[in-house]
PDB file of N, CA and C in Angstrom:
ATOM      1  N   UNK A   1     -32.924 -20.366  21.287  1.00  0.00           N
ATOM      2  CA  UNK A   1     -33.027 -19.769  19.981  1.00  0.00           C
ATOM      3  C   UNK A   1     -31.637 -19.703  19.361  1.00  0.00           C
ATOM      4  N   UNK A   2     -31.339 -19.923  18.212  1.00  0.00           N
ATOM      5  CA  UNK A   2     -30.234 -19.972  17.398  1.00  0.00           C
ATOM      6  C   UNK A   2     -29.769 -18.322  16.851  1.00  0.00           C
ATOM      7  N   UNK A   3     -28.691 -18.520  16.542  1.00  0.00           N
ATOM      8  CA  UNK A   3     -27.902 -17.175  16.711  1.00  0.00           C
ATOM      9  C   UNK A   3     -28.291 -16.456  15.255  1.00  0.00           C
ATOM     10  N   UNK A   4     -28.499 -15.189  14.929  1.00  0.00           N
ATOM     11  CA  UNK A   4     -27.938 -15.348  13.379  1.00  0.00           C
ATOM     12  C   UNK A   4     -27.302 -15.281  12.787  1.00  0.00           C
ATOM     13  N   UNK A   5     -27.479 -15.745  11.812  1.00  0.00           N
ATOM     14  CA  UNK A   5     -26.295 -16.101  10.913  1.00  0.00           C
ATOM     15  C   UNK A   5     -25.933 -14.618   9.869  1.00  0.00           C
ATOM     16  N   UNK A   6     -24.767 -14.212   9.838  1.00  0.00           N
ATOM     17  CA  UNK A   6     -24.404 -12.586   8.779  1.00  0.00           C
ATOM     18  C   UNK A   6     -23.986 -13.004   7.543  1.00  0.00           C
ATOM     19  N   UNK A   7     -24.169 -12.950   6.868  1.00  0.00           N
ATOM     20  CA  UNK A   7     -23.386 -12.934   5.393  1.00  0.00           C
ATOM     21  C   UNK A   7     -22.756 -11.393   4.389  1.00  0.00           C
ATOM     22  N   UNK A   8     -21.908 -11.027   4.351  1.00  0.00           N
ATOM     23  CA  UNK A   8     -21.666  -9.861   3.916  1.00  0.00           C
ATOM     24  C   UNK A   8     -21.248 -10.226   2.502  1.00  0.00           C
ATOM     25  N   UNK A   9     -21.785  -9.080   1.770  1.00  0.00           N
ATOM     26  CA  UNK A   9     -21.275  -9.446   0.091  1.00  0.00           C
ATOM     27  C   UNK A   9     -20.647  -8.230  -0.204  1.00  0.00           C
ATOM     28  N   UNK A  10     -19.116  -8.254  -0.198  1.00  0.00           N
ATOM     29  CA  UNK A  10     -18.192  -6.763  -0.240  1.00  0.00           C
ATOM     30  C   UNK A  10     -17.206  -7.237  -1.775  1.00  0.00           C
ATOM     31  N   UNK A  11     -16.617  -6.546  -1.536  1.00  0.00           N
ATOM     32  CA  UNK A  11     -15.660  -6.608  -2.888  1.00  0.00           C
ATOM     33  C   UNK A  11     -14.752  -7.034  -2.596  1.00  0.00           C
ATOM     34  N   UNK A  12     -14.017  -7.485  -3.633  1.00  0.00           N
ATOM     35  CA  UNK A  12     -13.230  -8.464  -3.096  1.00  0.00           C
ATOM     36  C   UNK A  12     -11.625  -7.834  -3.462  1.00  0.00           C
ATOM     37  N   UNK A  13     -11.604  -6.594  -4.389  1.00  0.00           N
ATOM     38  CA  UNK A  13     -10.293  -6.261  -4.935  1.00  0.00           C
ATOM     39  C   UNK A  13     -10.299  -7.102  -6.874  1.00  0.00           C
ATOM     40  N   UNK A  14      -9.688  -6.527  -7.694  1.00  0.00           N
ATOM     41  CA  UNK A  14      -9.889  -6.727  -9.474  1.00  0.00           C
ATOM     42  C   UNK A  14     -11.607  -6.793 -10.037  1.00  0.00           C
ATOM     43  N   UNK A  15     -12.422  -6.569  -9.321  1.00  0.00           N
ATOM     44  CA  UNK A  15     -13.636  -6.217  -9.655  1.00  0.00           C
ATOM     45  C   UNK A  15     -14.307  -7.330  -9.410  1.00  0.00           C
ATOM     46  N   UNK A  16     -13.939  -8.670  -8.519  1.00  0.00           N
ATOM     47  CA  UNK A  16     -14.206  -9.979  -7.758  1.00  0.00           C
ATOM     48  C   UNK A  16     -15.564  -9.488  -7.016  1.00  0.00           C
ATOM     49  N   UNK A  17     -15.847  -9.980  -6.268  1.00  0.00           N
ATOM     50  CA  UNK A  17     -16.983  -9.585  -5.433  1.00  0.00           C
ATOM     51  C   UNK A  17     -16.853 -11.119  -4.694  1.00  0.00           C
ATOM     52  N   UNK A  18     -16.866 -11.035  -2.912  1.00  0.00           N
ATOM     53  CA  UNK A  18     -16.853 -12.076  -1.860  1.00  0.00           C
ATOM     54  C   UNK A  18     -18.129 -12.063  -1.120  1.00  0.00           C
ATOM     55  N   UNK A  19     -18.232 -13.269  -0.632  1.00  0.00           N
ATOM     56  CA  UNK A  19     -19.313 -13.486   0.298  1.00  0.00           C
ATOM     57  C   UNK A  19     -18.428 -13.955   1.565  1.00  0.00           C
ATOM     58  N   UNK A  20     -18.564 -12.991   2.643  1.00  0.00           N
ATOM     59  CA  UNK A  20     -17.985 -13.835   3.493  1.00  0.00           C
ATOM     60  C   UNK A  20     -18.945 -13.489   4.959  1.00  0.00           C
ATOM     61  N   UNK A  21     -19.220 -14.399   5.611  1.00  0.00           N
ATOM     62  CA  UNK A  21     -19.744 -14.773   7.178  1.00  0.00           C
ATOM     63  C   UNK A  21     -19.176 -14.024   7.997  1.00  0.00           C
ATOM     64  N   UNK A  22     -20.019 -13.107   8.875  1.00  0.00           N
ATOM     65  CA  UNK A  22     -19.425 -12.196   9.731  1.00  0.00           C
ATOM     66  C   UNK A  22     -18.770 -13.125  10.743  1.00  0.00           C
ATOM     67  N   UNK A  23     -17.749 -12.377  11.142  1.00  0.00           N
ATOM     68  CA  UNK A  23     -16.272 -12.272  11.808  1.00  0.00           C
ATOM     69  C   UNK A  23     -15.227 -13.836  11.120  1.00  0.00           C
ATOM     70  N   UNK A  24     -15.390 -14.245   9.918  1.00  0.00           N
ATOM     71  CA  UNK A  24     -14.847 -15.156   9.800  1.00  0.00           C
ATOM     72  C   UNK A  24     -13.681 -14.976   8.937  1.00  0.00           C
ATOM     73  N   UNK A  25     -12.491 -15.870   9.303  1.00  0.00           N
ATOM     74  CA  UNK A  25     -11.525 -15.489   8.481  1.00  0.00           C
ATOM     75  C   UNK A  25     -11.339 -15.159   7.074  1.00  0.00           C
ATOM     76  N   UNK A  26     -12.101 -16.094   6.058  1.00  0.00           N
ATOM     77  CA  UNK A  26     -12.160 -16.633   5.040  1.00  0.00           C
ATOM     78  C   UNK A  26     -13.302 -16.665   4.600  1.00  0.00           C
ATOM     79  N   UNK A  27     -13.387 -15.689   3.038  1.00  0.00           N
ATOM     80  CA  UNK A  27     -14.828 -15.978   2.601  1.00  0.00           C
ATOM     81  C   UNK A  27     -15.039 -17.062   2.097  1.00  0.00           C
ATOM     82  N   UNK A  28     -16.715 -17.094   2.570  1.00  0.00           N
ATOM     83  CA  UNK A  28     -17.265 -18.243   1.767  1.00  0.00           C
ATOM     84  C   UNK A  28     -16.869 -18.969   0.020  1.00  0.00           C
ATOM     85  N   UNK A  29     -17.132 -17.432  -0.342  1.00  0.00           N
ATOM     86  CA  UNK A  29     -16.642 -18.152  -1.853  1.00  0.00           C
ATOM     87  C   UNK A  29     -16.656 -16.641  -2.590  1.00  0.00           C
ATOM     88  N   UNK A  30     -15.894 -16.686  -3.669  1.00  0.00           N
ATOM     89  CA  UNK A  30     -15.500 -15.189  -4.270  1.00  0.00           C
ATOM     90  C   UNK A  30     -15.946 -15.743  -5.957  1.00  0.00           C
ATOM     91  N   UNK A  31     -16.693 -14.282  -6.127  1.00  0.00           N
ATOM     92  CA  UNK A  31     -17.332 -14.662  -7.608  1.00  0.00           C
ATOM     93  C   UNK A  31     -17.175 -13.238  -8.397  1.00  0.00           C
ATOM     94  N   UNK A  32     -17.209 -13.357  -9.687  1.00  0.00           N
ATOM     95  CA  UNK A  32     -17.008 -12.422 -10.538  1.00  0.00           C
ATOM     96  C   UNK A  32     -17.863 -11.318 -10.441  1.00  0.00           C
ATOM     97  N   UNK A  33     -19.045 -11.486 -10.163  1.00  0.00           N
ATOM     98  CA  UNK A  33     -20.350 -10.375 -10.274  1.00  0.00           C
ATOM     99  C   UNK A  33     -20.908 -10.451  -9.007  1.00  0.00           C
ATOM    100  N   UNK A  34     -20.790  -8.921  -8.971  1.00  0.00           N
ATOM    101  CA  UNK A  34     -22.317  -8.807  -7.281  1.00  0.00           C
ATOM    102  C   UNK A  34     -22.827  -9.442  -7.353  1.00  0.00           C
ATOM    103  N   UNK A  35     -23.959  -9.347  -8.484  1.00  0.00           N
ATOM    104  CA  UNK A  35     -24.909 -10.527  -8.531  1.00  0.00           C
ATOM    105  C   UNK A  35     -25.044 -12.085  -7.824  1.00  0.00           C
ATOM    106  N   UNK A  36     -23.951 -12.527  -8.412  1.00  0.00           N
ATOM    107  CA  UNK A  36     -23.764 -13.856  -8.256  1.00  0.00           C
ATOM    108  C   UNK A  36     -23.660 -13.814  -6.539  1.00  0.00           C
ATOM    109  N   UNK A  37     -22.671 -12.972  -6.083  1.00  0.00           N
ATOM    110  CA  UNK A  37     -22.029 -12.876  -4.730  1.00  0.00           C
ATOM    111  C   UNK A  37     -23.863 -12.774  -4.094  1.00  0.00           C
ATOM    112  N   UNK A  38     -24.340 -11.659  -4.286  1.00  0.00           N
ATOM    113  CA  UNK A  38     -25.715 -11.506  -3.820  1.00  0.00           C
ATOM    114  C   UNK A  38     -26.484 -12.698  -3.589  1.00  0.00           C
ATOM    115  N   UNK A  39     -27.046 -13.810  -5.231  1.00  0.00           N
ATOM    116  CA  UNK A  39     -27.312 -14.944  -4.731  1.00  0.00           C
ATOM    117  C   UNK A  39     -26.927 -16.055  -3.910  1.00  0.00           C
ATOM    118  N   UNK A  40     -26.040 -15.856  -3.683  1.00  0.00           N
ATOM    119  CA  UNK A  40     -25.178 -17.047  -2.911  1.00  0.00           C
ATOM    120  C   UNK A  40     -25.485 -16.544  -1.274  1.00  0.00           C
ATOM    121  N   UNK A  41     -25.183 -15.159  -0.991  1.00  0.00           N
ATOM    122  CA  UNK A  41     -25.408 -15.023   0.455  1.00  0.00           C
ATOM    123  C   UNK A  41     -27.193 -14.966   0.632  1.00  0.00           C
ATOM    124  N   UNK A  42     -27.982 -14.499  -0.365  1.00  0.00           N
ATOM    125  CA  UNK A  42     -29.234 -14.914   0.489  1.00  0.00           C
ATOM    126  C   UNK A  42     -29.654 -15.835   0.097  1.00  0.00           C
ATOM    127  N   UNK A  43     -29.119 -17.262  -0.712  1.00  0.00           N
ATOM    128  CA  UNK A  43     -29.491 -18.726  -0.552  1.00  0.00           C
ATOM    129  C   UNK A  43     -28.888 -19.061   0.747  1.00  0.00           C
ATOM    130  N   UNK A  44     -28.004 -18.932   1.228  1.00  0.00           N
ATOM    131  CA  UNK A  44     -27.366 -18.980   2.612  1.00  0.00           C
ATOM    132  C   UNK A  44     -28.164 -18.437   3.651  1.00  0.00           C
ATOM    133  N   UNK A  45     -28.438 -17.536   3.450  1.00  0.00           N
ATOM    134  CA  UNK A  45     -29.009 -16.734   5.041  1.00  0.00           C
ATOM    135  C   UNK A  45     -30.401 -17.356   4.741  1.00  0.00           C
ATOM    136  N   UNK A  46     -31.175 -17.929   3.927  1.00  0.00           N
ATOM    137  CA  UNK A  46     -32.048 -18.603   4.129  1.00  0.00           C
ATOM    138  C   UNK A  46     -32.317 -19.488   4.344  1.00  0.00           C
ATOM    139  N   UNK A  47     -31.296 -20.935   4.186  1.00  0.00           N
ATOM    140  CA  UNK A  47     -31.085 -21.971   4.760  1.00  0.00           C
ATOM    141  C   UNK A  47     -30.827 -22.030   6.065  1.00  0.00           C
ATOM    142  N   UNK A  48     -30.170 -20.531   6.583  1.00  0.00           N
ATOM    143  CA  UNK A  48     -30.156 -21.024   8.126  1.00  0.00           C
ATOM    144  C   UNK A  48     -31.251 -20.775   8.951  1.00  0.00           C
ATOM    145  N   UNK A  49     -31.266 -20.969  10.149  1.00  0.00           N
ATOM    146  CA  UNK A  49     -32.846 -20.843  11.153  1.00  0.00           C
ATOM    147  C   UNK A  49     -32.964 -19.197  11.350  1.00  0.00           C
ATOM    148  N   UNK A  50     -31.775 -18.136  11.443  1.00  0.00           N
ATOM    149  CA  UNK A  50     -32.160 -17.042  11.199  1.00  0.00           C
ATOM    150  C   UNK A  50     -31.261 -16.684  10.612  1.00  0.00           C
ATOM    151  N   UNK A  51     -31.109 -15.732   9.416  1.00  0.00           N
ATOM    152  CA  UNK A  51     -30.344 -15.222   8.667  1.00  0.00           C
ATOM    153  C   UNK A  51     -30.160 -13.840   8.134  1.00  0.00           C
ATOM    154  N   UNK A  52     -29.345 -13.141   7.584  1.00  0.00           N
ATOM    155  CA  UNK A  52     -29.229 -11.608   7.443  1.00  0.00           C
ATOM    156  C   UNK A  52     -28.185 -11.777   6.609  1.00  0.00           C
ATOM    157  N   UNK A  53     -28.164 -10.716   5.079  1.00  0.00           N
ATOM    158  CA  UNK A  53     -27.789 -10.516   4.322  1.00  0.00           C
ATOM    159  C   UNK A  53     -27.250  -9.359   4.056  1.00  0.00           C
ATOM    160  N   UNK A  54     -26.106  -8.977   4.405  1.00  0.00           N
ATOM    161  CA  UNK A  54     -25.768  -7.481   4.213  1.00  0.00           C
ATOM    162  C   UNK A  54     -24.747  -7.020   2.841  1.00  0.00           C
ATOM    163  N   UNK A  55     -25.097  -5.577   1.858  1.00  0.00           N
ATOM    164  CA  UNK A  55     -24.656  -5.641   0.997  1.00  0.00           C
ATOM    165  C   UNK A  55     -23.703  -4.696   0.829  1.00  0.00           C
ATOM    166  N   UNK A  56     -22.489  -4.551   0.665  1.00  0.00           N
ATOM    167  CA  UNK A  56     -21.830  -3.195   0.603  1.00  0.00           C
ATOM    168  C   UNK A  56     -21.429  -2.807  -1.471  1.00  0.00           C
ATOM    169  N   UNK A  57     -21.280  -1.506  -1.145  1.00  0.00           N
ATOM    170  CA  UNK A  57     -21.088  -1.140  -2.698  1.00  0.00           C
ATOM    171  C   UNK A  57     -19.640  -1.194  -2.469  1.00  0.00           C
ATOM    172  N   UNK A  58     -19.333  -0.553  -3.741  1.00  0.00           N
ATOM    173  CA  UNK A  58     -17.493  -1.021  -3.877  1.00  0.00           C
ATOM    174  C   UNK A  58     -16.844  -0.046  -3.170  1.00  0.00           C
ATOM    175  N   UNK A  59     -17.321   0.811  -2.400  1.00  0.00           N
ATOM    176  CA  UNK A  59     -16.364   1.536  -1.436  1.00  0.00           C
ATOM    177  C   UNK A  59     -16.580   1.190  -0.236  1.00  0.00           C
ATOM    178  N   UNK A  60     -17.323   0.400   0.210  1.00  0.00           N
ATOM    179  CA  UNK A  60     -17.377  -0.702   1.351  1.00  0.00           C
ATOM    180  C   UNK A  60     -18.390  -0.131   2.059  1.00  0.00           C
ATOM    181  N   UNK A  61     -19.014   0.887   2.076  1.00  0.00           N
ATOM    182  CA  UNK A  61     -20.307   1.375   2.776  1.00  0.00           C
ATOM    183  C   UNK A  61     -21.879   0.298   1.941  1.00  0.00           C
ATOM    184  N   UNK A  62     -21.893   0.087   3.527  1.00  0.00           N
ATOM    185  CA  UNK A  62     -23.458  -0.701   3.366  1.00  0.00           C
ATOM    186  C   UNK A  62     -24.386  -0.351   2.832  1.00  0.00           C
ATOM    187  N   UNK A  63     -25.255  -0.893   1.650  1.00  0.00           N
ATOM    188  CA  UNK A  63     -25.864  -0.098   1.007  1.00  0.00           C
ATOM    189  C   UNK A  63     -27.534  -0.996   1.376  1.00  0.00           C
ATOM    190  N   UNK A  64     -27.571  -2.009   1.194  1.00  0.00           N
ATOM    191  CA  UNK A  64     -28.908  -2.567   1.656  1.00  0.00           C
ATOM    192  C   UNK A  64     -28.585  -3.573   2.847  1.00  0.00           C
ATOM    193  N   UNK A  65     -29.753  -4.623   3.463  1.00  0.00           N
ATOM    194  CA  UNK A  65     -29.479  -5.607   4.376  1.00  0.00           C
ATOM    195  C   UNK A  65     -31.138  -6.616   4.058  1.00  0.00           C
ATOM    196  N   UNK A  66     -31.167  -7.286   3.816  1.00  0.00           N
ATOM    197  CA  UNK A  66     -31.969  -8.248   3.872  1.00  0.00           C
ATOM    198  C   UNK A  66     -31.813  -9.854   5.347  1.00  0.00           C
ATOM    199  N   UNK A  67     -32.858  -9.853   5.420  1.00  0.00           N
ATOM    200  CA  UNK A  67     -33.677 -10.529   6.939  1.00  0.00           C
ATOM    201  C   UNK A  67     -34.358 -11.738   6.717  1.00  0.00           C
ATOM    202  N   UNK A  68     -33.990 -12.622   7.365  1.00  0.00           N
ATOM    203  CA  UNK A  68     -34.446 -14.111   7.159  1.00  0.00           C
ATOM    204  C   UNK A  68     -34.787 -15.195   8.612  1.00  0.00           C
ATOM    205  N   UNK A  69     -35.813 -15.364   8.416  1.00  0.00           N
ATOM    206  CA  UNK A  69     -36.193 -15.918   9.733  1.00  0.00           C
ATOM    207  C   UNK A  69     -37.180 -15.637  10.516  1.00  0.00           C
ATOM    208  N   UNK A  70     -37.739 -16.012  11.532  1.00  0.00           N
ATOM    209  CA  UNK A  70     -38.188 -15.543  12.666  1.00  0.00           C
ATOM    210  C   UNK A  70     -37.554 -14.547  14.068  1.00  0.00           C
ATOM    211  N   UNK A  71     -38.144 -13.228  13.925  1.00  0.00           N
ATOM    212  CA  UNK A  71     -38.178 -11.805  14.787  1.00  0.00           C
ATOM    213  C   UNK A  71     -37.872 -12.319  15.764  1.00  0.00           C
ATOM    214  N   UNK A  72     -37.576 -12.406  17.051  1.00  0.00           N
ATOM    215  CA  UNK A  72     -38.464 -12.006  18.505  1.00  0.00           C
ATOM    216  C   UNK A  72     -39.140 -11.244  18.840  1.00  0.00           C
ATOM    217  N   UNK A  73     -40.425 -11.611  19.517  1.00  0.00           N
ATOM    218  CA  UNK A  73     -41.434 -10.892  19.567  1.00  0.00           C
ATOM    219  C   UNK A  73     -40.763  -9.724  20.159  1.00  0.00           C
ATOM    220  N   UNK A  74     -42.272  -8.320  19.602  1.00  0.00           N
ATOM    221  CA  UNK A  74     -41.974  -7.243  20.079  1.00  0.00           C
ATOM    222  C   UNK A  74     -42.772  -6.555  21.266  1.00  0.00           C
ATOM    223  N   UNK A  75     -41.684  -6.023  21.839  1.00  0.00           N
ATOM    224  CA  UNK A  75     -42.555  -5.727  23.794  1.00  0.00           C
ATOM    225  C   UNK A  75     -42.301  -4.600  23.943  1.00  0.00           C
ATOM    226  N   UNK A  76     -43.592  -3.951  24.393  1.00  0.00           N
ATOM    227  CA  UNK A  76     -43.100  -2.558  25.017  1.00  0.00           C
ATOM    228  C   UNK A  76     -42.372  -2.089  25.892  1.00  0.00           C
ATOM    229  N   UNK A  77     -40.936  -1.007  25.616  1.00  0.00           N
ATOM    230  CA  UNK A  77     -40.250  -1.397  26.326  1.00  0.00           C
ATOM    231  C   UNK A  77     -39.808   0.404  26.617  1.00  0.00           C
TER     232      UNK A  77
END
């Protein structure tokens, strides 16, 4: 099974907004509006085989997370 893939959409500093791939040096790509930043990471996390979209507001606390892919099943545990 393939790993998933994180995408975080945080701020970027002058009111920018980044998309960048968890633990990676360098964001993906930095855009003017959440918005935009928003579409870009869940066209991403949906192209991959599993994906996750996480959103922070401008003081860097996580505010939503969106899920892409197939679960592993669930077992009583």
């Amino acid at each position: 099974m393939s790993k998933r893939r994180v995408y975080h959409v945080l701020p970027s500093g002058g009111g920018d907004w980044k998309v960048k791939e968890n633990k990676a040096d360098r964001a993906v790509k930095i855009l003017e509006d959440k918005s935009a930043a928003l579409s870009l990471a869940k066209q991403l996390a949906k192209n991959a085989d599993l994906g996750q979209v996480v959103v922070h507001g401008k003081d860097g606390v996580i505010q939503t997370e969106y899920t892409y892919g197939q679960d592993p099943k669930k077992t009583k545990g």
